[in-house]
Protein backbone atom coordinates (compact mmCIF):
# COMPACT_ATOMS: atom_id res chain seq x y z
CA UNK A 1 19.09 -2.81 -14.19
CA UNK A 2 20.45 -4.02 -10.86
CA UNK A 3 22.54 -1.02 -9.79
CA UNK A 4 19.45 1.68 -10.81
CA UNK A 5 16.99 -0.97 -8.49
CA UNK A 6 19.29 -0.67 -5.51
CA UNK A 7 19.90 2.83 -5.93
CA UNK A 8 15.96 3.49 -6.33
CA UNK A 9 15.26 1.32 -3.22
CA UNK A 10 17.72 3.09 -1.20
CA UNK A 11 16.12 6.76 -2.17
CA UNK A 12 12.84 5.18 -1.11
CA UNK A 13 14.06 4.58 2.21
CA UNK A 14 15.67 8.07 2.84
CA UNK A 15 12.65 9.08 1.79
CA UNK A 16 10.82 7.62 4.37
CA UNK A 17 9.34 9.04 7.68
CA UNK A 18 7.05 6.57 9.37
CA UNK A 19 6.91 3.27 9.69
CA UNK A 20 4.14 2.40 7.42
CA UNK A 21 6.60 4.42 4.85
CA UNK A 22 9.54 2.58 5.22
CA UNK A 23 7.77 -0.57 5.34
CA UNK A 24 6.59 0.52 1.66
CA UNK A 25 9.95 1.13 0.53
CA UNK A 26 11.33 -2.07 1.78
CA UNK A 27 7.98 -4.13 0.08
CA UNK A 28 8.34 -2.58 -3.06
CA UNK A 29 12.49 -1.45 -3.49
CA UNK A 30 12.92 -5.32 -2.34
CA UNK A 31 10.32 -6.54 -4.99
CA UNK A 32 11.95 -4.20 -7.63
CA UNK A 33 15.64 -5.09 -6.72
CA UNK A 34 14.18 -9.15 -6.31
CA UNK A 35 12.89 -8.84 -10.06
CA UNK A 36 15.59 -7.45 -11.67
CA UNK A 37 18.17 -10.08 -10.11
CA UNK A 38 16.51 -12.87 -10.72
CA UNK A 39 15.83 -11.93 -14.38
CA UNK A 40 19.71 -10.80 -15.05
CA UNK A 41 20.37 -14.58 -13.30
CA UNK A 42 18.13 -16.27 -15.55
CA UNK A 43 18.72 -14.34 -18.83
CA UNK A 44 22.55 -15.13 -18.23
CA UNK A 45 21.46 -19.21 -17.61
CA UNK A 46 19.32 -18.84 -21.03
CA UNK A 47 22.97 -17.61 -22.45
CA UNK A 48 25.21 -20.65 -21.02
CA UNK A 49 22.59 -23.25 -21.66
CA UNK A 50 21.96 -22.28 -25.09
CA UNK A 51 25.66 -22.18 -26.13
CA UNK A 52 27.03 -25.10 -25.94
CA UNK A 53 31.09 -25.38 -24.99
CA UNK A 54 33.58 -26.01 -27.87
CA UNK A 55 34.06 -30.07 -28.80
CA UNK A 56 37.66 -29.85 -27.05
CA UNK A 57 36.06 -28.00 -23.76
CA UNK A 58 35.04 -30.57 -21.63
CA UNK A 59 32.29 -28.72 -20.29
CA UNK A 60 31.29 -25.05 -18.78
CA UNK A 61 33.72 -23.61 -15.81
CA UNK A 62 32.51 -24.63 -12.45
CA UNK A 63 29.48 -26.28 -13.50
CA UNK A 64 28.89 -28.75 -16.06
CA UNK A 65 26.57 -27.78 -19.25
CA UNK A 66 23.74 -30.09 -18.03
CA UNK A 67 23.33 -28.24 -14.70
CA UNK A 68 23.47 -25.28 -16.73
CA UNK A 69 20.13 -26.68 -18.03
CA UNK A 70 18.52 -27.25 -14.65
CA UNK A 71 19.95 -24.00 -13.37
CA UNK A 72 17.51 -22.21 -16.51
CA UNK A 73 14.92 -24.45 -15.43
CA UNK A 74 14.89 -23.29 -12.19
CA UNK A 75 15.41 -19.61 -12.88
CA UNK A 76 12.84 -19.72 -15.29
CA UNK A 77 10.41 -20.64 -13.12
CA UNK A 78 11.75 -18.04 -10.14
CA UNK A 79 11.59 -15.86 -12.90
CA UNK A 80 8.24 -15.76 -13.71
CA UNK A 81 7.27 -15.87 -9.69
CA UNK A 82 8.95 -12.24 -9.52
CA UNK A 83 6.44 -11.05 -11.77
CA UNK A 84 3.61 -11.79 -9.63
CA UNK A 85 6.01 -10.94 -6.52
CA UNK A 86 6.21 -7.42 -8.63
CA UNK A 87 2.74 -7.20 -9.31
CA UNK A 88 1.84 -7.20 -4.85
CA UNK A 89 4.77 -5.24 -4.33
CA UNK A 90 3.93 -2.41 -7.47
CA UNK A 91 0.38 -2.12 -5.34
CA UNK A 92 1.07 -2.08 -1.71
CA UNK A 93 2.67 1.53 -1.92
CA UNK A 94 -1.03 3.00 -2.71
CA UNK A 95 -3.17 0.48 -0.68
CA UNK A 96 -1.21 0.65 2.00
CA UNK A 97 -0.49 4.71 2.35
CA UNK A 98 -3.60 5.64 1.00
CA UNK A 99 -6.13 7.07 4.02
CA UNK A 100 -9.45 7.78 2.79
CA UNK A 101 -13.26 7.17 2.89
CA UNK A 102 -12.66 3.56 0.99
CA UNK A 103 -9.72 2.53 3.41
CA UNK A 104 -11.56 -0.66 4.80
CA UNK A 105 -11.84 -1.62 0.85
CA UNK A 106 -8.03 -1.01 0.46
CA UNK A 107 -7.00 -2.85 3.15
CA UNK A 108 -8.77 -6.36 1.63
CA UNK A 109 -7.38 -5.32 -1.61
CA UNK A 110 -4.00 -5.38 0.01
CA UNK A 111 -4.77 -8.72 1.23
CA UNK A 112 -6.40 -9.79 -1.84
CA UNK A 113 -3.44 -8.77 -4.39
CA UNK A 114 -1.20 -10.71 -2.06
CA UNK A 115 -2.87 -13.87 -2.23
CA UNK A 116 -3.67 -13.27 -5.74
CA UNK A 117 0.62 -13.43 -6.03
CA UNK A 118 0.74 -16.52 -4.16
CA UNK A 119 -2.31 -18.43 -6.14
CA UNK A 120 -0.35 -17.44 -9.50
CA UNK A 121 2.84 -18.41 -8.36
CA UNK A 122 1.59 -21.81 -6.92
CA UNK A 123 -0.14 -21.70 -10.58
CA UNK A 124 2.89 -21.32 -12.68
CA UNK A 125 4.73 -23.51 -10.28
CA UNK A 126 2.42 -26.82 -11.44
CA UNK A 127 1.75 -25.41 -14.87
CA UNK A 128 5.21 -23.82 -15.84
CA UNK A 129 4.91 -23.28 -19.71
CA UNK A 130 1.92 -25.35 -20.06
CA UNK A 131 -0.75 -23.01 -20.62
CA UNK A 132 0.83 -19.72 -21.79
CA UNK A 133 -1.90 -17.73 -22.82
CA UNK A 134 -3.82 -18.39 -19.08
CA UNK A 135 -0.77 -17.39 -17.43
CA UNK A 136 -0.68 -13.86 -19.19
CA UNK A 137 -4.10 -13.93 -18.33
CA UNK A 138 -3.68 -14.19 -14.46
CA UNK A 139 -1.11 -11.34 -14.70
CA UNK A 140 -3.25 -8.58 -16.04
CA UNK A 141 -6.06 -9.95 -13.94
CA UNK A 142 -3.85 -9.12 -11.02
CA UNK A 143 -2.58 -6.06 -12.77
CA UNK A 144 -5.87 -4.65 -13.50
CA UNK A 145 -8.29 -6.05 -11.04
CA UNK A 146 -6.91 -3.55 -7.95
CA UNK A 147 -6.94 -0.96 -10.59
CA UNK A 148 -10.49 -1.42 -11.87
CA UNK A 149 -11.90 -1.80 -7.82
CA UNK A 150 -9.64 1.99 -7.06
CA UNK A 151 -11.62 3.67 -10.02
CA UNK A 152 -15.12 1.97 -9.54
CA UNK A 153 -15.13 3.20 -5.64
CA UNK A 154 -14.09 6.71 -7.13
CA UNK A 155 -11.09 6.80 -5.77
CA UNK A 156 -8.34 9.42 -6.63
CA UNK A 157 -5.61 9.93 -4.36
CA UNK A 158 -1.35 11.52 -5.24
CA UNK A 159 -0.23 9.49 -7.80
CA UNK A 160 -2.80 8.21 -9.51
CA UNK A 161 -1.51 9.27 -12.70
CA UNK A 162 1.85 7.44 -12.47
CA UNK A 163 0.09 4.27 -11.64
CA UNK A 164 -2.04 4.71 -14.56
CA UNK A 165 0.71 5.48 -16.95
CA UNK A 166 3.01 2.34 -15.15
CA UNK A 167 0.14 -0.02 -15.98
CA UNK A 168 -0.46 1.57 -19.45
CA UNK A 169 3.18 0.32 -19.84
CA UNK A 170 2.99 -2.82 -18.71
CA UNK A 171 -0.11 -3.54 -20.66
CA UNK A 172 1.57 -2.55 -23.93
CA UNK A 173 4.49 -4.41 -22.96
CA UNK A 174 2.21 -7.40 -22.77
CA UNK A 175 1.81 -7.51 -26.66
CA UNK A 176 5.41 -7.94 -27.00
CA UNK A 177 5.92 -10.23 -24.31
CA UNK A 178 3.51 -12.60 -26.43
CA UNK A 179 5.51 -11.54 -29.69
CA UNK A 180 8.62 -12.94 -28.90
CA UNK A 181 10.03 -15.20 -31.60
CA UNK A 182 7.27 -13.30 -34.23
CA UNK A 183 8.63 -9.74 -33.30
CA UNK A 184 12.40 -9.18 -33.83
CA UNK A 185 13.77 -8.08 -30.31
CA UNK A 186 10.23 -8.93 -28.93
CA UNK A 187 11.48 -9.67 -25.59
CA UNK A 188 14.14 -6.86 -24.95
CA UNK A 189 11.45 -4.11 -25.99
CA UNK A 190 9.06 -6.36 -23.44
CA UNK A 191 11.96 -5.65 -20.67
CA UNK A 192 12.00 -2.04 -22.06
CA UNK A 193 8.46 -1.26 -21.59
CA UNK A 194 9.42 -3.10 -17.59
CA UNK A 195 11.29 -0.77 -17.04
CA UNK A 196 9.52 2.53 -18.13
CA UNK A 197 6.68 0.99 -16.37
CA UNK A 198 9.06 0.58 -12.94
């Protein structure tokens, strides 16, 4: 999903006429093209560290099978940052563009979704893998706390109905991403739903 990223990102930009617009593309075609990367990298760690090399292979090419296992490590956890990364970047098209009777409530959202990113990651960071079911928490507290604040101020503005249907995804998604290992193919439908929701 690298190649479709880029290619997305780069429409964004033509697209673009002002400097607040190409700002957005570069925030959110960088967060999209970011995510996808680093999960590719990381699924393809997952790959080599779970497969070990035959007894008369000494080890891996290039790298040894142990730093294989640090490399996951470390991917995992940049991994999981992206999301959150994501998250900001999946917002700051509408807060950002948006002018309207609620903009001074926007613009601390914008602020507020940001730092929201960089409490979870600094979260996850400490806490990798230790308390799953809190992390998923913080994620659709960031996912649907911007939301929630757009419809309570009565908010409508272009677009409001791909945003809604992108979160819809990524909320459904969300009961697979929990599924995996109890769900055959949990996790690839989970990257499906990422996707759609892209």
């Amino acid at each position: 999903w690298i190649l479709p990223a880029v290619f997305a990102a780069i429409k964004l930009f033509e697209r673009s006429s002002s400097a607040s617009q190409y700002l957005v593309a570069w925030v959110y075609g960088g967060a999209l093209c970011m995510l996808f990367t680093v999960s590719t990298f990381f699924h393809c760690s997952c790959y080599c560290a779970e497969h070990k090399p035959p007894k008369n292979v000494k080890a891996w090419p290039c790298l040894g099978w142990q730093t294989y296992q640090g490399l996951k490590n470390v991917l995992h956890r940049c991994d999981r940052a992206m999301i959150y990364v994501f998250i900001a970047g999946s917002y700051f098209p509408w807060l950002t563009l948006e002018n309207t009777d609620h903009s001074a409530i926007l613009f601390c959202m914008e602020w507020v979704i940001w730092l929201m990113a960089g409490i979870g990651i600094a979260y996850q960071q400490v806490f990798h893998e230790r308390y799953k079911c809190l992390e998923t928490f913080f994620y659709l507290m960031m996912g649907l706390g911007p939301a929630l604040v757009v419809v309570f101020t009565g908010h409508h503005f272009h677009g409001m109905m791909q945003l809604k249907f992108g979160g819809g995804f990524y909320i459904l998604g969300i009961v697979f991403f929990k599924a995996d290992g109890t769900i055959p193919m949990a996790h690839a439908i989970w990257h499906l739903f990422v996707v759609l929701a892209a």
